[in-house]
Protein backbone atom coordinates (compact mmCIF):
# COMPACT_ATOMS: atom_id res chain seq x y z
CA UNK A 1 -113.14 -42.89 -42.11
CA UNK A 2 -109.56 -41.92 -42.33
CA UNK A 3 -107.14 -42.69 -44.97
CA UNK A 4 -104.57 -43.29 -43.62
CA UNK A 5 -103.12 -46.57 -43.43
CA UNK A 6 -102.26 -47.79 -39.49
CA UNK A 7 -100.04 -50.31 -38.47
CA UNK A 8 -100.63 -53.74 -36.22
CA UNK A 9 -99.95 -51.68 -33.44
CA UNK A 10 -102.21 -48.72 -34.39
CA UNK A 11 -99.83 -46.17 -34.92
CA UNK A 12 -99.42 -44.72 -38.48
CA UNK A 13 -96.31 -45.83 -40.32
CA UNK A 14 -94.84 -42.38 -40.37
CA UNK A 15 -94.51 -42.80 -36.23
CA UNK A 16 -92.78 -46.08 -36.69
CA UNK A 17 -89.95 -44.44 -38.97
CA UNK A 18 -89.73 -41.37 -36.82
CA UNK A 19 -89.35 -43.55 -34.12
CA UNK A 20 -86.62 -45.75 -35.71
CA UNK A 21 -84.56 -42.98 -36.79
CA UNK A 22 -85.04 -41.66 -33.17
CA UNK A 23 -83.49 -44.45 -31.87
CA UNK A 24 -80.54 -44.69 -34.46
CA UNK A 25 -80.11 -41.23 -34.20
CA UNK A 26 -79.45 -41.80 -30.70
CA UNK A 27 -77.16 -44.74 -31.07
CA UNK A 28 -74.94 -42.60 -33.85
CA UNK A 29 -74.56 -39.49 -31.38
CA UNK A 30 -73.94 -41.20 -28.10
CA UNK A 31 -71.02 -43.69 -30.01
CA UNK A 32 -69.72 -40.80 -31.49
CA UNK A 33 -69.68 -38.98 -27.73
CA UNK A 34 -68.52 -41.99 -25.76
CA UNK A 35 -64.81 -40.76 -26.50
CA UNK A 36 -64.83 -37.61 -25.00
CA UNK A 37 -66.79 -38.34 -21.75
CA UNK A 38 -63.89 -38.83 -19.70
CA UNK A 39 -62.71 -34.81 -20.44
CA UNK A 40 -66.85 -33.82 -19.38
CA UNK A 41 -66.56 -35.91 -16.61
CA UNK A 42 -63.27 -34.30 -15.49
CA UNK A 43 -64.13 -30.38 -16.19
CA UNK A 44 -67.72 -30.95 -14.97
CA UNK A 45 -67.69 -33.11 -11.99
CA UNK A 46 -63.83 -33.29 -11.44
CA UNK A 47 -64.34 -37.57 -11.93
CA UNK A 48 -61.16 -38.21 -13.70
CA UNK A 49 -61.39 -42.44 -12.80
CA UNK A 50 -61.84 -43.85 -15.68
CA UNK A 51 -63.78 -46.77 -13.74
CA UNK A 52 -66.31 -44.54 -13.15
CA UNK A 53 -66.74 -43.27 -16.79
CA UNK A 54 -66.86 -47.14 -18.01
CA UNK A 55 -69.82 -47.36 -14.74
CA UNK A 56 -71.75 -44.77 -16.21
CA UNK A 57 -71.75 -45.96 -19.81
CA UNK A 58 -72.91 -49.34 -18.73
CA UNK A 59 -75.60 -48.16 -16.84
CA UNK A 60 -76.57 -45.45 -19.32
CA UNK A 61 -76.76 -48.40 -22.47
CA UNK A 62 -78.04 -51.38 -20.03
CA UNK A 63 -81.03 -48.75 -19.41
CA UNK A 64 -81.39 -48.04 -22.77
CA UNK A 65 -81.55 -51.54 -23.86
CA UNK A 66 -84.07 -52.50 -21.41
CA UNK A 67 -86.17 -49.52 -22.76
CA UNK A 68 -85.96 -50.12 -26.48
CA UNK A 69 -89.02 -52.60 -26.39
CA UNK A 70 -91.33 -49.70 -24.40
C-alpha cells in the first residue's frame, strides 16, 4: 500500500500543481515575449509584416488552447 494520497484522475496531487504552474508559467513568459517577436522575427527570418507576426501568435495560442484539456 502506498501513502500517498492520488487524485480522481490517478495522478498524485503534487503532478496536478506542477502541472498548473507549468501551464501558468507558460502563459506569464509567452505574454511577457509577445512584444518583442516582431524584432526575432525580423533578425531571424527577415519577416518584418507584422500580419505575419499577429498569424503566428494566433496559431501558436489557438494550439495551445486546444491542448490545455490533453
Amino acid at each position: 500500500m502506498t501513502s500517498a494520497k492520488s487524485s480522481a484522475a490517478g495522478r498524485p496531487p503534487r503532478a496536478k500543481a506542477v502541472l498548473i504552474a507549468v501551464v501558468g508559467l507558460h502563459l506569464v513568459a509567452e505574454t511577457a515575449l509577445t512584444p518583442f517577436l516582431p524584432q526575432l522575427f525580423d533578425r531571424l527570418y527577415a519577416i518584418d509584416d507584422p500580419g505575419a507576426t499577429g498569424l503566428y501568435l494566433w496559431v501558436c495560442r489557438i494550439v495551445g488552447l486546444a491542448a490545455l484539456p490533453l
